[in-house]
Each structure stands twice: as C-alpha cells, then as structure tokens.
Protein backbone atom coordinates (compact mmCIF):
# COMPACT_ATOMS: atom_id res chain seq x y z
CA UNK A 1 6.97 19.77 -14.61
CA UNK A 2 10.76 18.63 -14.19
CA UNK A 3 12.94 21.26 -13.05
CA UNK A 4 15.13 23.06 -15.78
CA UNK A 5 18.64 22.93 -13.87
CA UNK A 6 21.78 24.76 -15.65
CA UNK A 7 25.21 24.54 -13.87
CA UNK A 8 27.87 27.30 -14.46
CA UNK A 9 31.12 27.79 -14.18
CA UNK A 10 31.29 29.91 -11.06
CA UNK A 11 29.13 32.09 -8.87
CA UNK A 12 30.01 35.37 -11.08
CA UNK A 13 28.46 33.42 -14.58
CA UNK A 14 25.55 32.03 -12.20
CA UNK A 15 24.99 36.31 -11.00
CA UNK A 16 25.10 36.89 -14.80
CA UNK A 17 22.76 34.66 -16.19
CA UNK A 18 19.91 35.19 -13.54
CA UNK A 19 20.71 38.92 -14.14
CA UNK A 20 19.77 38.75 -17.93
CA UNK A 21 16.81 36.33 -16.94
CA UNK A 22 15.44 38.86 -14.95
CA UNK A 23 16.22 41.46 -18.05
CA UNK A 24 14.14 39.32 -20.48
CA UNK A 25 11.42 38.28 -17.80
CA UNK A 26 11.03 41.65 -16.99
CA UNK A 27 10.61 42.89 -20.52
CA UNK A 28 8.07 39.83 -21.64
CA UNK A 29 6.22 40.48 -18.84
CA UNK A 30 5.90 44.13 -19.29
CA UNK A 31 5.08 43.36 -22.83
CA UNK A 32 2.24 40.58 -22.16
CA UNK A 33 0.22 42.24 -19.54
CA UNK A 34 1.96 45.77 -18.74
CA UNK A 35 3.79 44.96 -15.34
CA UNK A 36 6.33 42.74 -13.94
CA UNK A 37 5.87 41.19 -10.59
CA UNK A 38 9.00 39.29 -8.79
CA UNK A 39 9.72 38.34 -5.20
CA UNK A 40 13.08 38.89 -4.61
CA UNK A 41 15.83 36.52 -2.17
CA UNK A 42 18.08 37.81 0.43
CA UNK A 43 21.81 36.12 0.35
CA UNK A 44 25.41 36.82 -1.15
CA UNK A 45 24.28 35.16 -4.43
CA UNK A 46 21.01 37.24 -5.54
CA UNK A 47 23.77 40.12 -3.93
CA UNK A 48 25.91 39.89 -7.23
CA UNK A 49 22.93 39.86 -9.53
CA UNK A 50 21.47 42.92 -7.99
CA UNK A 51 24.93 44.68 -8.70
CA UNK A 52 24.52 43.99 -12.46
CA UNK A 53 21.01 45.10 -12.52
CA UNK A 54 22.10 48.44 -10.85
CA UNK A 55 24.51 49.24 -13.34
CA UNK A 56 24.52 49.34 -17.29
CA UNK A 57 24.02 48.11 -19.65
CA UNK A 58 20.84 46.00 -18.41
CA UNK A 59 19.93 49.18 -15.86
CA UNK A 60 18.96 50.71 -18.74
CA UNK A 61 17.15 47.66 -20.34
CA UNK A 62 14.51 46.94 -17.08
CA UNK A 63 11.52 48.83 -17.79
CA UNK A 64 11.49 50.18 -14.05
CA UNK A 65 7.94 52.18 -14.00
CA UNK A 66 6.18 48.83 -14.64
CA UNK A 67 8.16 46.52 -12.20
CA UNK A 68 6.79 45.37 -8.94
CA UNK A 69 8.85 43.96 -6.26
CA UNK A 70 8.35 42.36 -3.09
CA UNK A 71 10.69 39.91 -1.10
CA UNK A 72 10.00 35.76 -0.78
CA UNK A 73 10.66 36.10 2.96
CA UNK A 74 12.18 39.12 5.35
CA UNK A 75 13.59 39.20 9.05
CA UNK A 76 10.93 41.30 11.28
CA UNK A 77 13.57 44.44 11.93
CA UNK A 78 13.99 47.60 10.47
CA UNK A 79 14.44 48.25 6.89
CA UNK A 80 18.14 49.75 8.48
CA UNK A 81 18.99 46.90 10.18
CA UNK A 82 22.11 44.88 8.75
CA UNK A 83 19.70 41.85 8.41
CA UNK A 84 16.90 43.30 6.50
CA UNK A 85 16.29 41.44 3.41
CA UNK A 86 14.85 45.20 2.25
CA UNK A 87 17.95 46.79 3.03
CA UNK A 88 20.25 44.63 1.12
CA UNK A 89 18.25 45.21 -2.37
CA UNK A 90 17.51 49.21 -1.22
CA UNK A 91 21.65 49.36 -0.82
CA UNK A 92 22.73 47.69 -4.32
CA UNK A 93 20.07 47.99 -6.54
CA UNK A 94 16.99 50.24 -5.87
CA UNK A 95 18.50 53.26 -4.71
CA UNK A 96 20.03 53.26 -8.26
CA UNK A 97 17.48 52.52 -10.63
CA UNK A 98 14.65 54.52 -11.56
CA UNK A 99 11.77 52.43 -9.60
CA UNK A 100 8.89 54.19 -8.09
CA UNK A 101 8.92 53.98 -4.42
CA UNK A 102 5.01 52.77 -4.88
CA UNK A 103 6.33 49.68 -6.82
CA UNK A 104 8.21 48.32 -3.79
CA UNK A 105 6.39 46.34 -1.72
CA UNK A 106 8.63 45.71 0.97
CA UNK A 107 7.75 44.04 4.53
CA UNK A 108 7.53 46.36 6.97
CA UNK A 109 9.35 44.69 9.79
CA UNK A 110 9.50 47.37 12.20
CA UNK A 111 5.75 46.66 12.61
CA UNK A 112 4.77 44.32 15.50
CA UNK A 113 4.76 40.40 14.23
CA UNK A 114 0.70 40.57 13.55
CA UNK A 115 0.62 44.02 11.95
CA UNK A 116 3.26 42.76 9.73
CA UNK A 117 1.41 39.90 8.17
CA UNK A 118 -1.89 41.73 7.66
CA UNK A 119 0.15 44.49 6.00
CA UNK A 120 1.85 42.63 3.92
CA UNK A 121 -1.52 40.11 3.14
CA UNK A 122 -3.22 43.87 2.20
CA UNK A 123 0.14 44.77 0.30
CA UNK A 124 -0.49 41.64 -1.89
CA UNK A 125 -4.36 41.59 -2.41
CA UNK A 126 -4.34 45.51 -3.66
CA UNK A 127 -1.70 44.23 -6.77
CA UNK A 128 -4.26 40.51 -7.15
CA UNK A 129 -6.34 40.48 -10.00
CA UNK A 130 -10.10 39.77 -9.49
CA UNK A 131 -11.20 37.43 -7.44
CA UNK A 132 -7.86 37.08 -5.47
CA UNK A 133 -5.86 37.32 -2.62
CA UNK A 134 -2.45 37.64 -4.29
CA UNK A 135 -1.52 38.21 -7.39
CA UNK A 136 -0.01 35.67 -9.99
CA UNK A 137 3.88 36.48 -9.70
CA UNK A 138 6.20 36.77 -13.02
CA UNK A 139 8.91 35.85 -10.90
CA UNK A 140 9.99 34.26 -7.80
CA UNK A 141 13.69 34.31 -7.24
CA UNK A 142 14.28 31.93 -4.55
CA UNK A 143 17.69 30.32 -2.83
CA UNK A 144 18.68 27.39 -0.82
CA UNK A 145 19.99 26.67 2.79
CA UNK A 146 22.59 24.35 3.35
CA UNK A 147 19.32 22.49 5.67
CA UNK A 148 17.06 22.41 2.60
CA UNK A 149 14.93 25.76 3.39
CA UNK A 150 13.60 28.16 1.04
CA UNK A 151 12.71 31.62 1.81
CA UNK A 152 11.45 31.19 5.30
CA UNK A 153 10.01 27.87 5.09
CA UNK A 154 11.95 25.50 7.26
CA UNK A 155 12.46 21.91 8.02
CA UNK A 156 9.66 20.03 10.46
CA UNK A 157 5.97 19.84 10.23
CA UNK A 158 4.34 21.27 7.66
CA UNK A 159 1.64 24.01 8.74
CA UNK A 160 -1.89 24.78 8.15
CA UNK A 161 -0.89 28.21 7.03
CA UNK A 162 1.23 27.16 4.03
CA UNK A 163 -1.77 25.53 2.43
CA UNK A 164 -4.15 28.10 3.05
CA UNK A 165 -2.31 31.75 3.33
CA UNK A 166 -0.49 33.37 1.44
CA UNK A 167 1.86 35.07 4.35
CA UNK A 168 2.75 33.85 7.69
CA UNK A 169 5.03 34.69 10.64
CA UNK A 170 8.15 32.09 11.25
CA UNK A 171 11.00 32.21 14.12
CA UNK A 172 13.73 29.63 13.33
CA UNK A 173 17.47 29.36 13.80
CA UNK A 174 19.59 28.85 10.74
CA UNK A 175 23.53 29.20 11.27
CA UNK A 176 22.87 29.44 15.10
CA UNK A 177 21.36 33.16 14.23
CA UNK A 178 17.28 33.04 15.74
CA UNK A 179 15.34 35.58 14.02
CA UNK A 180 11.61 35.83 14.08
CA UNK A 181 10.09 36.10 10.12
CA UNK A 182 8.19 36.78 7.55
CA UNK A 183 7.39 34.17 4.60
CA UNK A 184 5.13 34.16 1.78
CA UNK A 185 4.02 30.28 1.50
CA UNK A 186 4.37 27.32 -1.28
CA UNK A 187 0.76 28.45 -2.09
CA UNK A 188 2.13 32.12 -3.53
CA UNK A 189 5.33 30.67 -5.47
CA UNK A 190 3.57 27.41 -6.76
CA UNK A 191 1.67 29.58 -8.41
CA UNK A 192 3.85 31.43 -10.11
CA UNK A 193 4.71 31.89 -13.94
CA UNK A 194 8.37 31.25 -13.18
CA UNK A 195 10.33 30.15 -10.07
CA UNK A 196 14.44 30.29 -10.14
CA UNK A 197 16.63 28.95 -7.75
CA UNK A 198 20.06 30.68 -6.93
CA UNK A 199 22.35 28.55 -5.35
CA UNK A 200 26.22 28.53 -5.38
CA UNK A 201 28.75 27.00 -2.90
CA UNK A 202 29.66 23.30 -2.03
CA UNK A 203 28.28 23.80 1.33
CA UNK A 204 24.99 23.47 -0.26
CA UNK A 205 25.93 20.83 -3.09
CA UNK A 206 24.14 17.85 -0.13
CA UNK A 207 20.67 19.71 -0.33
CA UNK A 208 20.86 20.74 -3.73
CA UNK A 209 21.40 16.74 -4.53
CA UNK A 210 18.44 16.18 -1.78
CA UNK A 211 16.25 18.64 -3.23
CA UNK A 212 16.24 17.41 -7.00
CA UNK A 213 16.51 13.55 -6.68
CA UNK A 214 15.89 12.10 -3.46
CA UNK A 215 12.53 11.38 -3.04
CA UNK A 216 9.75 13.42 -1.79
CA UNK A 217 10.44 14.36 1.50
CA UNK A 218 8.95 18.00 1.90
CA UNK A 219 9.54 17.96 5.78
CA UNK A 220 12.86 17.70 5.86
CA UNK A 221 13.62 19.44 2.63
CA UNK A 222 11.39 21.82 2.08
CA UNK A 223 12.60 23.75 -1.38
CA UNK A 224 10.60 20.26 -2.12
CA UNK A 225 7.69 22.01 -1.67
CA UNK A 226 7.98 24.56 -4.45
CA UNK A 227 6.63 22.72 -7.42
CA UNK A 228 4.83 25.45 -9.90
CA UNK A 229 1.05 24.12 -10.43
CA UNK A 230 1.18 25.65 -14.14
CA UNK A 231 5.02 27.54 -14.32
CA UNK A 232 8.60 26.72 -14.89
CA UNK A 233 10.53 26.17 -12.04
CA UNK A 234 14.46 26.67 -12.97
CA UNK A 235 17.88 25.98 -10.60
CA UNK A 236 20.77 28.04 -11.40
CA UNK A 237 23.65 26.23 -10.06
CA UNK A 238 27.71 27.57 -10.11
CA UNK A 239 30.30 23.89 -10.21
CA UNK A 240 31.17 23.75 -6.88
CA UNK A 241 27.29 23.32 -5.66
CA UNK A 242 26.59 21.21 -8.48
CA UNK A 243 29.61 18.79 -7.80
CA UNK A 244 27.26 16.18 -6.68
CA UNK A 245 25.12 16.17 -9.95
C-alpha cells in the first residue's frame, strides 16, 4: 500500500494532528476489540504530542484503563537516565494520565543486554493473541533520522534477527552519541494495523525524499523497510522537512 503522507504547516500542527490520531485510534481500537496497543518513539517531535495528550481536553478523551504501551526502540540505561526513551514519555505524559502501571510495557534497560531482550520478547508474547509471539499492534508511532533509521534499525546489512524476531539488541552511533539498544524489528511494525511517521525539520527533508521515492534501497535507508503487510502506513510531515516534496 502507498504511503498516506500529509505535510503541515509547522512542527506544533504536525504534534497536533498525530495527537488527535492517537485520540481516535485509541478510541476505535478500544471500541473494536477492547484495548489499544501502540509503540511509542523517543525524539523532540513525539515530545510535543505527548504534552497534548497529558493535558485536556484529549486527556480526558483516551480511554487509559484499556491502553497498552510499549516503546519501538529504547537505549539499555535506566528508566532515570536523561536518555531513556521510558523516561521521556514517564516525564510528559504518563505520570499524568490515569494509565495503569501494568499497561506499560516499558524496556527494562537497567537489565544486562540479554536479560533485556528475553524480557521484553516475554513482555510481548503475554499481550499476543493465540498462536503468537507478539501481538498485532494498533499503533506504531515511528520517526526518522537524518541517516534514514527508524527506531533502532540502522543503515548496513540487514540481519537475520529482523526477519525472524521480534526484539533484538543494537549498538550504533547516531550524532556521534554510541549507545547500545533495544529494537523491536520490521517483522513487529509490518505487521501492524497502522504505522505513522513523525518527522519535522529540514535536516531530515534528504531522507524523508530518500525514504518515499528513491528506489528500494533498505540498507542504506532503512525506514524502507517498514512497509505494513495488511495496515496503513502514514508520514506526518511539518514544511520545512517536506521542502523537498
């Protein structure tokens, strides 16, 4: 399926629309089948929406006891530390909002690198329906580095793991910053019900252009290799990253 791409005026419309997306997703879901299950993005730009959500009106139109969340990808430190993925959401949205703390499934980085992945591979099989090793996501809010990654999944080779699992462990270096990782893999969000991109920023307008017309190239861009098997997948762009469109 083509990719749905809408382009907005700045970065506070973009934060806006994906926060009443997630509203209505949220609801339908709940609706439908009586739970809503999204991976969430680290970043400035899921930042903003995760301010609306924590605040009314739309705090008070997410039906909270039935969502689920766990994150797309999360640096292996603790849920304190400045670059915890966790953290971010825990500071501006979930420590306002009446979620369960059993409906957030966070990655518990503190863990050593192999308990972390079997935690979070036993995290996602107890919420899979029969016959399954994850479940079947509602939502998978995902963003875009200036070098083409998604979540965790970065440029080179393309590994075993990604086809077969749905969680693996990752070290890279993105902005000169190392960090060992967690990522669930293309297998997980191609097979969600809905996947949006977040991207704002002219620093990223090159790999959004690379992303949606080049051709397929999912080693070096690898937000190529989200393509929903039987979903929607949706870019939410602000002007300045969308410059090149």
């Amino acid at each position: 399926m083509a990719a749905q791409v809408q382009i907005f005026a700045d970065a506070a419309a973009l934060s806006e629309a994906a926060a009443a997306l997630f509203v209505t997703e949220a609801q339908t879901a709940v609706s439908n089948h009586q739970r809503f299950l999204v991976t969430l993005s680290g970043g400035t730009t899921p930042a903003a929406m995760f301010r609306l959500l924590a605040t009314p009106p739309l705090a008070n139109q997410v039906p909270w006891p039935h969502v689920h969340l766990f994150w797309g990808d999360e640096r292996l430190v603790p849920p304190d530390d400045p670059g915890s993925n966790y953290g971010q959401a825990h500071e501006l949205l979930l420590r306002h909002v009446p979620i369960p703390p059993y409906n957030i499934h966070r990655a518990k980085g503190e863990l050593s690198t192999a308990a972390v992945v079997a935690d979070y591979k036993a995290q996602l099989a107890a919420m899979a329906e029969n016959g399954r090793f994850f479940p079947r996501f509602d939502l998978a809010i995902m963003g875009l580095g200036s070098d083409g990654h998604t979540a965790s999944l970065f440029p080179g080779p393309i590994r075993e793991e990604e086809q077969t699992e749905a969680v693996m462990a990752v070290t890279a270096v993105y902005e000169d910053r190392p960090a060992h990782r967690l990522t669930l893999t293309p297998l997980l969000f191609n097979d969600a019900h809905h996947v949006l991109f977040l991207v704002a920023g002219k620093s990223k307008a090159a790999a959004v252009t690379a992303v949606l017309h080049d051709p397929h190239a999912p080693e070096t861009w690898p937000a190529q290799r989200i393509q929903p098997t039987d979903g929607i997948v949706s870019w939410y762009l602000d002007q300045p990253v969308a410059s090149n469109q």
